[in-house]
Protein backbone atom coordinates (compact mmCIF):
# COMPACT_ATOMS: atom_id res chain seq x y z
CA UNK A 1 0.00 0.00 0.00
CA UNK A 2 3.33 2.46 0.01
CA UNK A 3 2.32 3.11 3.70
CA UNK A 4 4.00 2.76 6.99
CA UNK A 5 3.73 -0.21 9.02
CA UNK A 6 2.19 2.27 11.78
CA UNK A 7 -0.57 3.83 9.83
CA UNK A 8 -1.65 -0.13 8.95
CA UNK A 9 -1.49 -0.88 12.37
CA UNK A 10 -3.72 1.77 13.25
CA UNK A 11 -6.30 1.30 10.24
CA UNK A 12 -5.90 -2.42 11.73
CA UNK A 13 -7.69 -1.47 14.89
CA UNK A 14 -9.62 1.29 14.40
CA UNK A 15 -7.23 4.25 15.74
CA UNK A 16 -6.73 6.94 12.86
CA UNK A 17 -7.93 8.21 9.59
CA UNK A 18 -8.12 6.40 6.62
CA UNK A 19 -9.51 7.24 2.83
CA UNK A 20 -12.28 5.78 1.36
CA UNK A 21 -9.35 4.60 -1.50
CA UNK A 22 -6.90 3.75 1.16
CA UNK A 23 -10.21 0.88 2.59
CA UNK A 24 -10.57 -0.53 -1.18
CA UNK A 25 -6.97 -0.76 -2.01
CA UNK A 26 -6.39 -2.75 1.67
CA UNK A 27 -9.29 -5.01 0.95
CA UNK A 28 -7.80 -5.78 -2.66
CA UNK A 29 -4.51 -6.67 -0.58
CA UNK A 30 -6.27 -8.73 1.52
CA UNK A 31 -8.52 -10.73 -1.68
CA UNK A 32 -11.65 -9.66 0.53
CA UNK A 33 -14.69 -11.26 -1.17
CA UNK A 34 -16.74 -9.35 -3.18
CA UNK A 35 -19.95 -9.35 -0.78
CA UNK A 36 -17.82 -8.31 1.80
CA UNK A 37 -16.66 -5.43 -0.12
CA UNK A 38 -19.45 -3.94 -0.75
CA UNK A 39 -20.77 -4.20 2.77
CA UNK A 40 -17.63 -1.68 4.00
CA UNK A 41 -17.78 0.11 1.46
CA UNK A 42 -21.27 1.31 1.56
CA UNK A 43 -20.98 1.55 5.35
CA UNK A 44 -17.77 3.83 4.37
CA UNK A 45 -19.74 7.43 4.24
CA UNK A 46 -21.73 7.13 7.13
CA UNK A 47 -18.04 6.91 8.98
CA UNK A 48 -17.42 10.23 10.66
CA UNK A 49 -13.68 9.79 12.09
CA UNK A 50 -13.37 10.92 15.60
CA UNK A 51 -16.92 11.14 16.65
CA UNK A 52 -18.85 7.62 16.23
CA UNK A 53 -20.53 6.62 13.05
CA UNK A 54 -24.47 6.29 12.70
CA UNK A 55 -25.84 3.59 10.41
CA UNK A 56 -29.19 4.64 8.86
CA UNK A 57 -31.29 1.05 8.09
CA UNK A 58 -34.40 2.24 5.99
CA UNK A 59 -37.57 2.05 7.42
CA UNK A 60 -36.61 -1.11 9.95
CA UNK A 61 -33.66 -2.58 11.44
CA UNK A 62 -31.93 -5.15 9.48
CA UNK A 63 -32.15 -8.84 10.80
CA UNK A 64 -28.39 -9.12 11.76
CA UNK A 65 -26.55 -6.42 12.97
CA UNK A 66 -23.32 -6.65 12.25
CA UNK A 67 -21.76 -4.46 13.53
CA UNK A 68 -23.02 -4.61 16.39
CA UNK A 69 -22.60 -8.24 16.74
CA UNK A 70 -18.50 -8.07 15.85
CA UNK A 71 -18.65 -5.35 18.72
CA UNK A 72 -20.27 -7.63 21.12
CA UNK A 73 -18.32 -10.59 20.43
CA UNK A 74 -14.73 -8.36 20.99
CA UNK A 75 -15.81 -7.00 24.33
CA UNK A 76 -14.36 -7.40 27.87
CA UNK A 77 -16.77 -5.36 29.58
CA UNK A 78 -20.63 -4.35 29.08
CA UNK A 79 -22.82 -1.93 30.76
CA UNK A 80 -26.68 -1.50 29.28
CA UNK A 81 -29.31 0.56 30.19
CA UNK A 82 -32.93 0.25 29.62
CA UNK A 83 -36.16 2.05 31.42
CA UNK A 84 -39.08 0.64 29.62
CA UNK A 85 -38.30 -3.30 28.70
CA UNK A 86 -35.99 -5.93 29.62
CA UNK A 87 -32.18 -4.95 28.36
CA UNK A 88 -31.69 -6.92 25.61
CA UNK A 89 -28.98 -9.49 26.65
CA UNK A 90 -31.52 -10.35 29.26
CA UNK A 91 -34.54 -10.95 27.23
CA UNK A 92 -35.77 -14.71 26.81
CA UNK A 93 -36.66 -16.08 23.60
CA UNK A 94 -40.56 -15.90 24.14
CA UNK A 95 -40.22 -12.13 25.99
CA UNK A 96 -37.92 -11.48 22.75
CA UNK A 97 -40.99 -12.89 20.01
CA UNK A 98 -43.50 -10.93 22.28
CA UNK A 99 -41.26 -7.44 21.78
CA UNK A 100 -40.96 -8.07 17.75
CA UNK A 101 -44.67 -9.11 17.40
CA UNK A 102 -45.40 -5.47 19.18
CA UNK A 103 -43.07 -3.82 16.67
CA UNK A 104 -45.01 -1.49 13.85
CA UNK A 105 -42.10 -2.04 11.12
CA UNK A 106 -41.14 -5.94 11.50
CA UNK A 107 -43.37 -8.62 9.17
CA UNK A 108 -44.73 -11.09 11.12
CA UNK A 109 -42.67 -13.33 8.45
CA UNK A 110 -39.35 -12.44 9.45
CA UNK A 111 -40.42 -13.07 13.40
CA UNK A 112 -38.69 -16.75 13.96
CA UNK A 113 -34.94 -15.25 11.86
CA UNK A 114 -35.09 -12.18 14.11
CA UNK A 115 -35.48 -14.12 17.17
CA UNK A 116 -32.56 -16.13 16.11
CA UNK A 117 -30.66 -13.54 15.24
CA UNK A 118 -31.55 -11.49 18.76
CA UNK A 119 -30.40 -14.56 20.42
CA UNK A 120 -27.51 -15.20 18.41
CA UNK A 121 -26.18 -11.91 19.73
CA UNK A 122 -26.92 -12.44 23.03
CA UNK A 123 -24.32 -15.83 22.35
CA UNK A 124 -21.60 -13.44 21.12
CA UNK A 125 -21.14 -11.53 24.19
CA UNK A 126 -17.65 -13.29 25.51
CA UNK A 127 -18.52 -15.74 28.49
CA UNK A 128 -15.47 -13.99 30.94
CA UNK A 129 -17.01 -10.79 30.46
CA UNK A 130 -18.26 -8.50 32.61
CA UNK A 131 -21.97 -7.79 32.71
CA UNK A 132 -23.81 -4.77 34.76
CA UNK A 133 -27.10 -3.84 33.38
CA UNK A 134 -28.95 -1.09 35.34
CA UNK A 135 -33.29 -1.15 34.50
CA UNK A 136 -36.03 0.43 35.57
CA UNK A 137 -38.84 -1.24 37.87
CA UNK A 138 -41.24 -0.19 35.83
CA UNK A 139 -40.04 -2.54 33.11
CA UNK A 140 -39.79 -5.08 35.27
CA UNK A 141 -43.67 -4.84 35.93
CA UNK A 142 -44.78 -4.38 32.60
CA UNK A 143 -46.33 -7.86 31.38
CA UNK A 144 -44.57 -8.45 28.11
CA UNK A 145 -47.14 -11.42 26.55
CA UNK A 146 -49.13 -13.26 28.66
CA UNK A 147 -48.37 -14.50 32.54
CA UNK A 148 -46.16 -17.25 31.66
CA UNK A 149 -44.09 -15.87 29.62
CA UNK A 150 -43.55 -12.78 32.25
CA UNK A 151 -43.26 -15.42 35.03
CA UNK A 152 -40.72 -17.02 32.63
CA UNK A 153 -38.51 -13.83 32.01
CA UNK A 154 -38.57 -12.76 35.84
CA UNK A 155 -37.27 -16.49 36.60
CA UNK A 156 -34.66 -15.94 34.16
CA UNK A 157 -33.40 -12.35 35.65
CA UNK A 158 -33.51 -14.01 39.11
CA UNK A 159 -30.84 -16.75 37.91
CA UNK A 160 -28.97 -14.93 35.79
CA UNK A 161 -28.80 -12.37 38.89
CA UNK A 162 -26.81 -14.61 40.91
CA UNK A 163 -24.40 -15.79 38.24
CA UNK A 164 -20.68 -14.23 39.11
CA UNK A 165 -19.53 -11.74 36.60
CA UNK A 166 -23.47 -10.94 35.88
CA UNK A 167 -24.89 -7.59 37.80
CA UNK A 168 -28.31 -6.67 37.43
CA UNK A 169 -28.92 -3.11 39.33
CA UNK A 170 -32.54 -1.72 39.94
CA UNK A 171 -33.78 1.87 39.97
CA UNK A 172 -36.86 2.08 41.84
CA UNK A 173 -39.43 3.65 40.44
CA UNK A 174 -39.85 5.55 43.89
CA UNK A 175 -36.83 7.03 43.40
CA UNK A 176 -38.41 9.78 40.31
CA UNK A 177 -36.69 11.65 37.88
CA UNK A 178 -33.19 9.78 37.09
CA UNK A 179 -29.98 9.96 34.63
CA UNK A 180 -31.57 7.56 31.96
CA UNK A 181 -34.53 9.31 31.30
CA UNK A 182 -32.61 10.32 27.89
CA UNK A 183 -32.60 6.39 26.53
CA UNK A 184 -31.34 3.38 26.77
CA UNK A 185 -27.70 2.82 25.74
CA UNK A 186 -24.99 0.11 25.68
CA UNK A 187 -21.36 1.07 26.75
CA UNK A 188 -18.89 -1.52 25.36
CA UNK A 189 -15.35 -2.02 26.58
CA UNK A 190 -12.55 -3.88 24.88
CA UNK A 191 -9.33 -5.29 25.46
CA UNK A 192 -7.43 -3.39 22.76
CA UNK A 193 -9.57 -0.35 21.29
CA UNK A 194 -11.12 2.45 22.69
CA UNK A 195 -14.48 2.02 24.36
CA UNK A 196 -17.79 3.03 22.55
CA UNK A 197 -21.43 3.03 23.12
CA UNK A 198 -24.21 1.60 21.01
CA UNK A 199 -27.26 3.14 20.48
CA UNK A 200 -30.28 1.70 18.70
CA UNK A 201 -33.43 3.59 17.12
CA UNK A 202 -36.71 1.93 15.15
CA UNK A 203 -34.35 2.18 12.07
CA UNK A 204 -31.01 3.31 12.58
CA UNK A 205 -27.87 2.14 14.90
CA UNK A 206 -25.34 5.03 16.58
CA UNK A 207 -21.99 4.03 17.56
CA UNK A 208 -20.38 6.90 19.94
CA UNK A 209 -16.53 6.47 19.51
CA UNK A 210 -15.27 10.43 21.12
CA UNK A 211 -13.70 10.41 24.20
CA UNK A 212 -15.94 13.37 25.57
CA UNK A 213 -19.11 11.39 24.65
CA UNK A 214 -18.40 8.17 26.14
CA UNK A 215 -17.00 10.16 29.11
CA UNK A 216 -20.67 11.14 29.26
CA UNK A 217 -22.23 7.88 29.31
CA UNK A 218 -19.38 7.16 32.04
CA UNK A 219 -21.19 9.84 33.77
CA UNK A 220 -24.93 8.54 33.53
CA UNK A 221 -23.46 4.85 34.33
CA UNK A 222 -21.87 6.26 37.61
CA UNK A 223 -25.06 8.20 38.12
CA UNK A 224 -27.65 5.15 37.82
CA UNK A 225 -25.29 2.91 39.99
CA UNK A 226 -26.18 5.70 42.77
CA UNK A 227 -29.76 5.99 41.60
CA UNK A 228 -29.87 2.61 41.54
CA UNK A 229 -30.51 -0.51 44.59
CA UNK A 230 -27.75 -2.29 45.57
CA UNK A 231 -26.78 -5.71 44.20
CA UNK A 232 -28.44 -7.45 47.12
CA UNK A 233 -31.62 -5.55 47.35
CA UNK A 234 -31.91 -5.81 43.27
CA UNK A 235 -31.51 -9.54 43.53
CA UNK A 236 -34.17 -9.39 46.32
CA UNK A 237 -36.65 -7.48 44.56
CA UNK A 238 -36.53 -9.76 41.48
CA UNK A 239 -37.02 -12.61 43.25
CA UNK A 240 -40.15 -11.18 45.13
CA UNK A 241 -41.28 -10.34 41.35
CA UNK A 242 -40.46 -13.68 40.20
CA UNK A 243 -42.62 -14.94 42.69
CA UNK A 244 -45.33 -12.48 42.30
CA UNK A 245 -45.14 -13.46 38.31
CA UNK A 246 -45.84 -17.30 39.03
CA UNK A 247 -48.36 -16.83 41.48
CA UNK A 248 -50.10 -14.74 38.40
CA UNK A 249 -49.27 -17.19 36.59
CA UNK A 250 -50.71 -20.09 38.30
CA UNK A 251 -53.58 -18.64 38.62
CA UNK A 252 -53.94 -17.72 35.20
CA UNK A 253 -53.63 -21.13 34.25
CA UNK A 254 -56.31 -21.96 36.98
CA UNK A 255 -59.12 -19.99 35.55
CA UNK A 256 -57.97 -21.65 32.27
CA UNK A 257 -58.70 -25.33 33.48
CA UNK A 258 -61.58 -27.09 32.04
CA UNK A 259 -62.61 -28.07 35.40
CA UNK A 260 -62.45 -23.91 36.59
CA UNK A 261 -65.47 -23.30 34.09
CA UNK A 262 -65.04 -20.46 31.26
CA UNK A 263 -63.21 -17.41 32.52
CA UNK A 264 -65.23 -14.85 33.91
C-alpha cells in the first residue's frame, strides 16, 4: 500500500484516519470477497472519524446487525441501560418474540430469523465478560405477553442475577426523575480499542466512539449505579417479582382449566 507499518497498524484497529481509497486498495490486498466489499464500502460514508458513526437502516432494522454483533463478540466489559423493557442481553426467547410481534415495522414473516438472530447476539457476548445492566422497575412490571411468559422472564433475571460476573442493578421507580430518562444505551469495553457506546433507534444504529461522549455515558453509568438498589436488594426485589409473576401465573392457568369453568 506504500504506507508505513504504523498507519496499517492503526487502520488495523480502528485508531486513525483512513480514505475511502486507502479501505478498497487494503481489501484488494487482503482478496476480501466481493460481498464483503461492498458491505464496508457502503458503510464507508456514514463513517465520521473521531466522533462515532451512525448507520441509517431504511424504514426497519436489518435482521443481523453486524456491527453490532462483531462489537459484542470483541468485548471485555458491558454496561446496558434500559427504562421501559428488559435490556436486551436479558430478554428470553418468548419475551424477545412478544417485543418483535409489538413492533409497527417488522413482518410477522421475518419473526422466527429475528429471534434467532436477537439470540444469536446475546451468544456473542464473551462468556469472561463483565456484565452490569442497570433497568427500571417499571419494566420489570410491565407484562410483556401473557403471565407465563412474564413469570418465565422474571425467573430468568432471578438466575442470571446470581451468576458471578453478571450484575443486574434496579432503579426504583420511587426514586423519580433519574440519569436515563434520555434512553437506553450500551457502553462496550474492549481489550485493545477504545471504548464506545451503542445506540439503537426503530431504524437506525449510533456508535459513539469520542472520548468526551463516552466520558458522558461514564457519567450517567456512575449516576444510575447511585440511583440505583444495591446488588443485594436488586436480587431481592426480582425474586419477590419472580414470585409475584408465578403466582399470576398459576392462577392464570387456573381460571384456564376445564374443570375452573369459562373465565369470567
Amino acid at each position: 500500500m506504500g504506507c508505513h507499518e504504523t498507519k496499517v497498524s492503526d487502520v488495523a484497529n480502528g485508531k486513525g484516519t483512513v480514505t475511502q481509497i486507502e479501505v478498497a486498495v487494503l481489501l484488494g490486498v487482503c482478496r476480501t470477497k466481493a460481498p464483503e466489499v461492498a458491505h464496508l464500502m457502503g458503510l464507508f460514508p456514514t463513517r465520521h472519524h473521531g466522533g462515532g458513526w451512525w448507520q441509517e437502516h431504511g424504514a426497519r432494522q436489518p435482521i443481523e446487525l453486524r456491527t453490532a454483533f462483531e462489537n459484542v463478540s470483541a468485548s471485555k466489559k458491558i454496561v446496558s441501560w434500559h427504562a421501559s423493557m428488559v435490556p436486551f442481553f436479558l430478554q428470553t426467547a418468548d419475551y424477545v418474540r412478544e417485543v418483535l410481534q409489538a413492533s409497527a415495522t417488522i413482518p410477522a414473516e421475518e419473526l422466527e430469523e429475528r429471534t434467532k438472530a436477537h439470540l444469536a447476539m446475546q451468544k456473542a457476548l464473551p462468556r469472561k465478560a463483565e456484565r452490569v445492566f442497570f433497568v427500571h422497575e417499571s419494566a420489570l412490571c410491565l407484562q410483556v405477553g401473557g403471565p407465563q411468559v412474564h413469570a418465565w422472564q422474571m425467573q430468568h433475571l432471578a438466575v442470571t442475577a446470581n451468576q458471578p460476573n453478571t450484575a443486574i442493578r434496579i432503579v426504583p421507580s420511587a426514586r423519580g426523575a433519574h440519569a436515563g430518562m434520555a434512553g437506553p444505551f450500551t457502553l462496550l469495553t474492549f481489550e485493545k480499542y477504545e471504548p464506545l457506546v451503542w445506540v439503537d433507534t426503530e431504524n437506525s444504529s449510533l456508535f459513539v466512539e469520542s472520548d468526551d461522549a463516552v466520558k458522558g455515558y461514564d457519567m450517567v453509568v456512575k449516576t444510575l449505579k447511585d440511583t440505583s438498589l444495591s446488588g443485594d436488594e436488586s436480587r431481592e426485589l426480582i425474586a419477590k417479582l419472580s414470585e409475584t409473576a408465578w403466582t399470576a401465573a398459576d392462577e392464570y392457568a387456573g381460571l384456564r382449566a376445564p374443570s375452573a369453568g369459562p373465565v369470567p
